[in-house]
C-alpha atoms as a PDB file:
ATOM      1  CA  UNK A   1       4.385   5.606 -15.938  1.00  0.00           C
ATOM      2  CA  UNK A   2       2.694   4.704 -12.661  1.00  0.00           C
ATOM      3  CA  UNK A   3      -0.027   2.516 -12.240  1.00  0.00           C
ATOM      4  CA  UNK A   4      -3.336   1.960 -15.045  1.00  0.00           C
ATOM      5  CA  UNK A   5      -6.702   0.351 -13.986  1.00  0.00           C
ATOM      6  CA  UNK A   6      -9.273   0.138 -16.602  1.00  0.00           C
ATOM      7  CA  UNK A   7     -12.914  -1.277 -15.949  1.00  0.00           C
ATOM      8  CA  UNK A   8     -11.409  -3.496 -13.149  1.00  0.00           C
ATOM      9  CA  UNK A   9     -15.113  -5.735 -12.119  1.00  0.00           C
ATOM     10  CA  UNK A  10     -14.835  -7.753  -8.918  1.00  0.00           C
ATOM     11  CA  UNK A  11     -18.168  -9.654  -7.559  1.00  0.00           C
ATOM     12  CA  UNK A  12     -18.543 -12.174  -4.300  1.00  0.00           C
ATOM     13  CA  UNK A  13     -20.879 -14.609  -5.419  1.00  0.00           C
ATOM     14  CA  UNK A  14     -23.546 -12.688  -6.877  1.00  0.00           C
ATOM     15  CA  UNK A  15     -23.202  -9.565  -5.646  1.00  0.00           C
ATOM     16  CA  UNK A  16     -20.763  -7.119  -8.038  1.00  0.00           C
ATOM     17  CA  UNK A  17     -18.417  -4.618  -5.176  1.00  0.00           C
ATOM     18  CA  UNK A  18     -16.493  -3.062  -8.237  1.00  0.00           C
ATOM     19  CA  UNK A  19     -17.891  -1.995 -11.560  1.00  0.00           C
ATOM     20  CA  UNK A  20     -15.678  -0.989 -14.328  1.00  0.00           C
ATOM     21  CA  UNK A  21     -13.604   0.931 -12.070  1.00  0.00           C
ATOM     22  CA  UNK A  22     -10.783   2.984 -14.426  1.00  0.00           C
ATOM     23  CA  UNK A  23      -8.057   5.099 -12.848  1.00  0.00           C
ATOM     24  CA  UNK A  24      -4.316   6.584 -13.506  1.00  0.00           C
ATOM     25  CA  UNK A  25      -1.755   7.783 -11.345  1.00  0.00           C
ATOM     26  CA  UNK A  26       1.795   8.488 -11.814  1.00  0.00           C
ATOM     27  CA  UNK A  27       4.988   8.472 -10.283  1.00  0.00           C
ATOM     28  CA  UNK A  28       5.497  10.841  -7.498  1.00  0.00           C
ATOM     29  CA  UNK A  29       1.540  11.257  -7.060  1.00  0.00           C
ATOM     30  CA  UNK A  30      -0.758  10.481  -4.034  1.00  0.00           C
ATOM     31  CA  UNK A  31      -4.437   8.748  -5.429  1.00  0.00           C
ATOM     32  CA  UNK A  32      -6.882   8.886  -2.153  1.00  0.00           C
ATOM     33  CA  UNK A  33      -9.385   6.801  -2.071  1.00  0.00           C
ATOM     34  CA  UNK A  34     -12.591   7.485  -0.326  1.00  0.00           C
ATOM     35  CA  UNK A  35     -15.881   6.766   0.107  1.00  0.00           C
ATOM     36  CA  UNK A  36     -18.855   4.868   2.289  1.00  0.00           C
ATOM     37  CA  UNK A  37     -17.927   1.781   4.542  1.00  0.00           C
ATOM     38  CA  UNK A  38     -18.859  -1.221   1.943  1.00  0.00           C
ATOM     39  CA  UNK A  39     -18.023   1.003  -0.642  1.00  0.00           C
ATOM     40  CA  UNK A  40     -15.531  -1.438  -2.420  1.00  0.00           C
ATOM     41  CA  UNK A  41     -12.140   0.209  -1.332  1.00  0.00           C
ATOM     42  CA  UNK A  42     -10.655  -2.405   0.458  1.00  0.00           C
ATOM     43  CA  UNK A  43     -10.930  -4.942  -2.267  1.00  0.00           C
ATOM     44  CA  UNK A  44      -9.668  -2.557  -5.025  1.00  0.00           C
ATOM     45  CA  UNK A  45      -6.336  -2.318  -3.263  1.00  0.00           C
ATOM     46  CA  UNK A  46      -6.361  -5.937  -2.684  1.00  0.00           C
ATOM     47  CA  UNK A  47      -7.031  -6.568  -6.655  1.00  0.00           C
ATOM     48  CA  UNK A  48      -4.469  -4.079  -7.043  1.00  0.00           C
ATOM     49  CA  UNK A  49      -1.885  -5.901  -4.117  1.00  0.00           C
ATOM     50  CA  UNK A  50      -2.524  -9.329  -5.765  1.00  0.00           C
ATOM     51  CA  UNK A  51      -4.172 -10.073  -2.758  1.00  0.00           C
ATOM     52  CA  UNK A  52      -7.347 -10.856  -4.303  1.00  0.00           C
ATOM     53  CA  UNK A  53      -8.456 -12.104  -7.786  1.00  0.00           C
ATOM     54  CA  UNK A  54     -10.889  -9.731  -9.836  1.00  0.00           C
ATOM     55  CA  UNK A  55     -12.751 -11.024 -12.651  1.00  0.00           C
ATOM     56  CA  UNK A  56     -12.035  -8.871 -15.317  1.00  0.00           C
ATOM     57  CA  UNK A  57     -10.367  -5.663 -16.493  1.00  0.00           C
ATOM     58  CA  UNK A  58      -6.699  -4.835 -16.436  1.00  0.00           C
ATOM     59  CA  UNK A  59      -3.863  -3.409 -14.240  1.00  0.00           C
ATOM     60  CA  UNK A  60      -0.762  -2.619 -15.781  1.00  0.00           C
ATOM     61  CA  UNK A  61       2.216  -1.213 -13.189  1.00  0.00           C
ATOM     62  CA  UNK A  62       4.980   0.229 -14.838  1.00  0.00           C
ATOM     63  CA  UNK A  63       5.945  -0.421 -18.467  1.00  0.00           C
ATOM     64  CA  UNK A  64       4.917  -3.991 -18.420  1.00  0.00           C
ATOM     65  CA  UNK A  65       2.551  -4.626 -21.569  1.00  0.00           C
ATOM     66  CA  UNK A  66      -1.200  -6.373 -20.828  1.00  0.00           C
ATOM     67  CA  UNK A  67       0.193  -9.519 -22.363  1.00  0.00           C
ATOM     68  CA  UNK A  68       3.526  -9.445 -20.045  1.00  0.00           C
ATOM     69  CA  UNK A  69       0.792  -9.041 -17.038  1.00  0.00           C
ATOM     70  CA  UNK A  70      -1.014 -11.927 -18.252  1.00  0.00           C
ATOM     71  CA  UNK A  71       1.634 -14.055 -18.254  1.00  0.00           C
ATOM     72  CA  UNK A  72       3.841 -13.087 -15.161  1.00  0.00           C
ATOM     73  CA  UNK A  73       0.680 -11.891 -12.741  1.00  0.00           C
ATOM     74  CA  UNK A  74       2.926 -12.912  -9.518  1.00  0.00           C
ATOM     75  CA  UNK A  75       6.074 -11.410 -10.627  1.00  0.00           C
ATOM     76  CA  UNK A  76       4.042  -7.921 -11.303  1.00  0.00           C
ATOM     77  CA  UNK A  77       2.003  -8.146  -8.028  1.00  0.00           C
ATOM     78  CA  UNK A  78       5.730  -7.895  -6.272  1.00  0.00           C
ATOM     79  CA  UNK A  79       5.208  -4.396  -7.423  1.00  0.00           C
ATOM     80  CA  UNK A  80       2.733  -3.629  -5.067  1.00  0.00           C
ATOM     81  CA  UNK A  81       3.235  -2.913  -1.401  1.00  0.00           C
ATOM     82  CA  UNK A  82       0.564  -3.400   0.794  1.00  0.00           C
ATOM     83  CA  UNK A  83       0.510  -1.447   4.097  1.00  0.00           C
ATOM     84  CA  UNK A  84      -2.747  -3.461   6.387  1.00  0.00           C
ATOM     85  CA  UNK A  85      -5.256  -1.445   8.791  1.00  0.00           C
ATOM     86  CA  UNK A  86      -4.252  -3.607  11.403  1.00  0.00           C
ATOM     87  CA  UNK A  87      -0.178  -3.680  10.736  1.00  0.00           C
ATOM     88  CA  UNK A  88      -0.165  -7.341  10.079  1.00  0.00           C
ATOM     89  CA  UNK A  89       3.280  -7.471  11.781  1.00  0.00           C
ATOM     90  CA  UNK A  90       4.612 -11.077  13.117  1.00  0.00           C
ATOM     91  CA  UNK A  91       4.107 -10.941  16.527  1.00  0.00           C
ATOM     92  CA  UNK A  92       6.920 -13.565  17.655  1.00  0.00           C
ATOM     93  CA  UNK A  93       9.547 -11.282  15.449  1.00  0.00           C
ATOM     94  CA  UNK A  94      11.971  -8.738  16.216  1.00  0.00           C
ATOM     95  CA  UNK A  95      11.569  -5.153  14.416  1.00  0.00           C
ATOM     96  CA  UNK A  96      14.029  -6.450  11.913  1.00  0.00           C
ATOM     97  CA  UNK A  97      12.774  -9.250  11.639  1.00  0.00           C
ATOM     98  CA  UNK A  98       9.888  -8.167  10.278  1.00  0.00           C
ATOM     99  CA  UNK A  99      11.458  -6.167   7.578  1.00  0.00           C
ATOM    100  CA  UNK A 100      13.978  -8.572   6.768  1.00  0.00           C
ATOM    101  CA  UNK A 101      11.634 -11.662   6.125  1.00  0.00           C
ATOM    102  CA  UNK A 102      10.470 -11.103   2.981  1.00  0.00           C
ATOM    103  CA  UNK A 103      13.370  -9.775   0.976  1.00  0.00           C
ATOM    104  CA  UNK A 104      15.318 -12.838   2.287  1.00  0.00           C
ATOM    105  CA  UNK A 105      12.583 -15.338   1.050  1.00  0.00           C
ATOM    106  CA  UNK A 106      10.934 -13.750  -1.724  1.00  0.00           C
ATOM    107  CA  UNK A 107      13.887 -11.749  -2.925  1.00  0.00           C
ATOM    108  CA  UNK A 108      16.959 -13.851  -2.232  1.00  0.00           C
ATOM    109  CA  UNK A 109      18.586 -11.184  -0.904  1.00  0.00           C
ATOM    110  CA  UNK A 110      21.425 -13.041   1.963  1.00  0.00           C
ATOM    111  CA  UNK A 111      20.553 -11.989   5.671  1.00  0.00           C
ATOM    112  CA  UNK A 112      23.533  -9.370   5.746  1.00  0.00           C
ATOM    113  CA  UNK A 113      22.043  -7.456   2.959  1.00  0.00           C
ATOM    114  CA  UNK A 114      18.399  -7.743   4.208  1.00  0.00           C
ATOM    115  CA  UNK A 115      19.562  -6.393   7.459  1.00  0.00           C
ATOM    116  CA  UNK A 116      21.067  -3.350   5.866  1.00  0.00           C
ATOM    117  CA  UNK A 117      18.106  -2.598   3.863  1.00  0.00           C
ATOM    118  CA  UNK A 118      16.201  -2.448   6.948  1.00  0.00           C
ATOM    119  CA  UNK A 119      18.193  -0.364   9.420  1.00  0.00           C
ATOM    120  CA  UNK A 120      18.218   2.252   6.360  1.00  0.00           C
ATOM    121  CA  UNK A 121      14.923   2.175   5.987  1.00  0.00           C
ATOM    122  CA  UNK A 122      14.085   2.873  10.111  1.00  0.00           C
ATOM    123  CA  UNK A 123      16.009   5.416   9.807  1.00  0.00           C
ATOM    124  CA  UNK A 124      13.973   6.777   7.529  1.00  0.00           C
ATOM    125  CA  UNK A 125      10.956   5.654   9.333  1.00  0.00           C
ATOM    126  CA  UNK A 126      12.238   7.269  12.804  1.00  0.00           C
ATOM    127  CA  UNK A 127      12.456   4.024  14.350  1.00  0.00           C
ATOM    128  CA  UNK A 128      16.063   2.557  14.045  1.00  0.00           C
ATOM    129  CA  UNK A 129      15.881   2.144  18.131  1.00  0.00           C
ATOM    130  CA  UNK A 130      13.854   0.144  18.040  1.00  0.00           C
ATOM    131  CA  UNK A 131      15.334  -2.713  16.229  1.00  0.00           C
ATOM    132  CA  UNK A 132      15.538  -5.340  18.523  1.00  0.00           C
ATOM    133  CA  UNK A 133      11.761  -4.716  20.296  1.00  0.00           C
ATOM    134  CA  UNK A 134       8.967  -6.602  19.545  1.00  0.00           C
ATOM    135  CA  UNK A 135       5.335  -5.668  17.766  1.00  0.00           C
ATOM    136  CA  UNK A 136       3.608  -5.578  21.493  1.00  0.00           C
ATOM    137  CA  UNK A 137       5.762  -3.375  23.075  1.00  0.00           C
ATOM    138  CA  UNK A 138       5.545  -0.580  20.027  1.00  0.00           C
ATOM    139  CA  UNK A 139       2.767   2.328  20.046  1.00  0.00           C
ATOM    140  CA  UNK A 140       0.132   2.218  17.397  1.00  0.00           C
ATOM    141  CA  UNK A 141       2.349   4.815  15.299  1.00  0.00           C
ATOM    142  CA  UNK A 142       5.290   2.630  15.713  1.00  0.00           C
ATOM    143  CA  UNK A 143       3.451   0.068  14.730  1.00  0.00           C
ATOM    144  CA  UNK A 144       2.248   1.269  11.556  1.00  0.00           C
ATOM    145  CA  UNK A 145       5.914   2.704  10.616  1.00  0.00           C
ATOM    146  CA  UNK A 146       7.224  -0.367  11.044  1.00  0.00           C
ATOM    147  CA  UNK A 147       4.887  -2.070   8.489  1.00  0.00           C
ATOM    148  CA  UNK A 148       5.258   0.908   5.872  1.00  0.00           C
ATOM    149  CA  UNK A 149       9.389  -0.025   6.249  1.00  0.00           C
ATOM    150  CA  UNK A 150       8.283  -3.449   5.676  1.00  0.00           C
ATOM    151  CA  UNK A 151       6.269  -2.727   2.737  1.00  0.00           C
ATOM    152  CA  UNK A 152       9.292  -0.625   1.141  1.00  0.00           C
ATOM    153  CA  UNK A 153      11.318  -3.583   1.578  1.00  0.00           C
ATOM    154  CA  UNK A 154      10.493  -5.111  -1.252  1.00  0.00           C
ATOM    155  CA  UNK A 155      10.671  -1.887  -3.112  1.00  0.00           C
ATOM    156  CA  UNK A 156       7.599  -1.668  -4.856  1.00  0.00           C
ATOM    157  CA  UNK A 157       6.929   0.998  -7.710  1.00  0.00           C
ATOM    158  CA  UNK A 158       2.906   1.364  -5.915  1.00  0.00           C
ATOM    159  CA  UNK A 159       2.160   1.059  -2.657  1.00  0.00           C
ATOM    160  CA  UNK A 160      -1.106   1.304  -1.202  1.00  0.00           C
ATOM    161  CA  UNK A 161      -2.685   2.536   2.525  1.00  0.00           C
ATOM    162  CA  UNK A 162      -5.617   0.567   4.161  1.00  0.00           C
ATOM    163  CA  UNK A 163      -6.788   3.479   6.295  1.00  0.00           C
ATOM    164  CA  UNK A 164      -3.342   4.392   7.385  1.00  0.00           C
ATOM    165  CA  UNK A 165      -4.601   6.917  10.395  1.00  0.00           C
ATOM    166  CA  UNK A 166      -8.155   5.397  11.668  1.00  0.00           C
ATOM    167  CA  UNK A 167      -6.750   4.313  15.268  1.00  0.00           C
ATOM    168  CA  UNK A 168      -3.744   6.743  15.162  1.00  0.00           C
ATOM    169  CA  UNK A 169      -3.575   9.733  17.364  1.00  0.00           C
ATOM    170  CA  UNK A 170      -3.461  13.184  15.591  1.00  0.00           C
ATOM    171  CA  UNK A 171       0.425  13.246  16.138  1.00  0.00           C
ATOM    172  CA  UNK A 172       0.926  10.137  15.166  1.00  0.00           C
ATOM    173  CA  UNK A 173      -1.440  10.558  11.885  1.00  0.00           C
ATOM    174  CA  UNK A 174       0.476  13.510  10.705  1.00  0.00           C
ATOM    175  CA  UNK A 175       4.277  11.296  10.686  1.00  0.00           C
ATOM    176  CA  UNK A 176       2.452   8.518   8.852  1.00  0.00           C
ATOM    177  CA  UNK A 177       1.272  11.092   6.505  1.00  0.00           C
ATOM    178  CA  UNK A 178       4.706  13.158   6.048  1.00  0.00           C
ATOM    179  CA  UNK A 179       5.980   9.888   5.467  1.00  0.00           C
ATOM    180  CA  UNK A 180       3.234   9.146   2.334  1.00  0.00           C
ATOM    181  CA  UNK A 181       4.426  12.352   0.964  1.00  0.00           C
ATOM    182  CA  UNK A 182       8.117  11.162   1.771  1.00  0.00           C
ATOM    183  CA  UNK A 183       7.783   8.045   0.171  1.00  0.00           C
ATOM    184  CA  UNK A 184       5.513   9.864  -3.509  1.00  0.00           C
ATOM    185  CA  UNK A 185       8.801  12.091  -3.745  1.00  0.00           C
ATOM    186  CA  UNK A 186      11.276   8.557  -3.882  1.00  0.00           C
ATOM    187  CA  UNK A 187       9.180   8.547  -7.045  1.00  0.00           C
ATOM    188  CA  UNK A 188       6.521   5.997  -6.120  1.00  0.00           C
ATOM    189  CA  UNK A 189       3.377   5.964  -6.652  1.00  0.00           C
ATOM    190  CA  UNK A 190       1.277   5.882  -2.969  1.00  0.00           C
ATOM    191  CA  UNK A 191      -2.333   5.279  -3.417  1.00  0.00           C
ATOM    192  CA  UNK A 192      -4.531   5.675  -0.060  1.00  0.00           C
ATOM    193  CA  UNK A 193      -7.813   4.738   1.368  1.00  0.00           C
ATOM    194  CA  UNK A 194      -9.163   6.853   4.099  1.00  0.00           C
ATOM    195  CA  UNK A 195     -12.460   8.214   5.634  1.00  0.00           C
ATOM    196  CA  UNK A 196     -10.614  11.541   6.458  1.00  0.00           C
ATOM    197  CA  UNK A 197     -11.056  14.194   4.179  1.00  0.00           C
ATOM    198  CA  UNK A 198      -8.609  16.695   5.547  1.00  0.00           C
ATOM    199  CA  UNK A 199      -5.956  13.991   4.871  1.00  0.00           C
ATOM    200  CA  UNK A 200      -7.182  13.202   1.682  1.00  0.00           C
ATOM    201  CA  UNK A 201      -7.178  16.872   0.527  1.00  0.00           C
ATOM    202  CA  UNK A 202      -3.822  17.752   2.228  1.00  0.00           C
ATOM    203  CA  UNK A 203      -1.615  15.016   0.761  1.00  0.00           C
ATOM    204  CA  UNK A 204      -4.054  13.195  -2.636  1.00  0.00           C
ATOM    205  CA  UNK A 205      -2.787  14.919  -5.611  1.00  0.00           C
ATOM    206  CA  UNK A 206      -5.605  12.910  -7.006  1.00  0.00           C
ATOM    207  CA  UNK A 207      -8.796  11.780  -4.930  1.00  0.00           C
ATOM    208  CA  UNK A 208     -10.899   9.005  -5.856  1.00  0.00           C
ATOM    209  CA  UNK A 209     -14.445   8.357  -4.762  1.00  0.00           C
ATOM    210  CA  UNK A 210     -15.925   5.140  -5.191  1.00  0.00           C
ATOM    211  CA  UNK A 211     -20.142   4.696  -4.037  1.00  0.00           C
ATOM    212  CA  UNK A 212     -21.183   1.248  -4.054  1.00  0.00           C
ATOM    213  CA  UNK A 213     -18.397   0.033  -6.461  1.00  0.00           C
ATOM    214  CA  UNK A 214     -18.716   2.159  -9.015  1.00  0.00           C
ATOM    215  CA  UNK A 215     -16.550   5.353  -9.578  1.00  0.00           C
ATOM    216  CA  UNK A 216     -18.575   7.944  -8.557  1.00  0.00           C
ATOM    217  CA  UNK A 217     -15.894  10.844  -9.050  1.00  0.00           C
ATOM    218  CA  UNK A 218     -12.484  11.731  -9.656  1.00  0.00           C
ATOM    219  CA  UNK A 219     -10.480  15.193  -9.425  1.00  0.00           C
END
């Protein structure tokens, strides 16, 4: 079992962005996400991140039961991995750093173990080199490697892609998407949203369109 969102309704005031949005995707698949700026994309990873609150419907990650989500909604949402359009990295850290932060503080894990976690995952990442730099002296695809080690940090059974390749280069676009198809066959389930169709037809075993917050198609 992956990840299950059924008739997931999110509004801002008055104004609904998702309408009984329902979706499934396993382990080991890649769900792309597309569709119009405004669309609602954003916020349904960020209901599905924790990172926003949605007003009804369920998600259920795993083999946790509706009533074990209701009751534990933080400890599910560490589930999720959230990799930001704009990195999101903290700019006064070290590479490490970074990666290590969370795991020591939400985690518990002790610095020593933290730190080994995240040299293994820059090496898978291509990026164990770089270690001791800081976020401004990485490239853009650097930058967004770093925060998908980050993300994987935590290790979270879904993790989900704001737009992973909008201000990447086309070399740099293809490692961050080798590495989504990396991380789907480490048995997780990688959910994407993108406004490029080539990537979401090369690498979305299942691709999601969403026009003005409703599901508009899925194949």
């Amino acid at each position: 079992m992956g990840i299950s969102v059924v008739n997931l309704n999110k509004s801002f005031k008055r104004e609904r962005v998702l309408k009984d949005i329902s979706f499934e995707a396993n382990k080991g698949e890649i769900l792309a996400i597309i569709g119009q700026s405004g669309a609602g994309k954003t916020t349904l990873l960020r209901c599905i991140a924790g990172l926003e609150a949605y007003d009804s419907g369920i998600i259920i990650i795993g083999d946790d039961s509706e009533d074990a989500i209701q009751k534990n909604k933080k400890g599910i949402r560490r589930k999720v991995g959230m990799v930001f359009q704009s990195y999101h990295l903290f700019p006064h850290m070290r590479v490490i750093e970074n990666i290590c932060e969370a795991p020591i503080s939400v985690l518990g894990l002790s610095r020593e173990e933290a730190e080994k976690k995240a040299m293994e995952l820059l090496e898978i990442v291509g990026l164990s080199e770089k270690k001791l730099a800081y976020p401004f002296e990485l490239s853009g695809g650097q930058k967004q490697r770093v925060a998908i080690a980050r993300a994987c940090a935590m290790e979270p059974e879904v993790i989900c892609f704001d737009e992973p390749t909008s201000a990447l280069d086309p070399q740099s676009s293809e490692g961050v998407a080798a590495l989504m198809e990396d991380l789907a066959k480490r048995d997780m389930v990688v959910i994407t949203v993108t406004h490029d169709m080539d990537l979401a037809k090369r690498i979305g075993k299942k691709v999601l369109e969403i026009c003005n917050g409703e599901k508009f198609w899925e194949q």
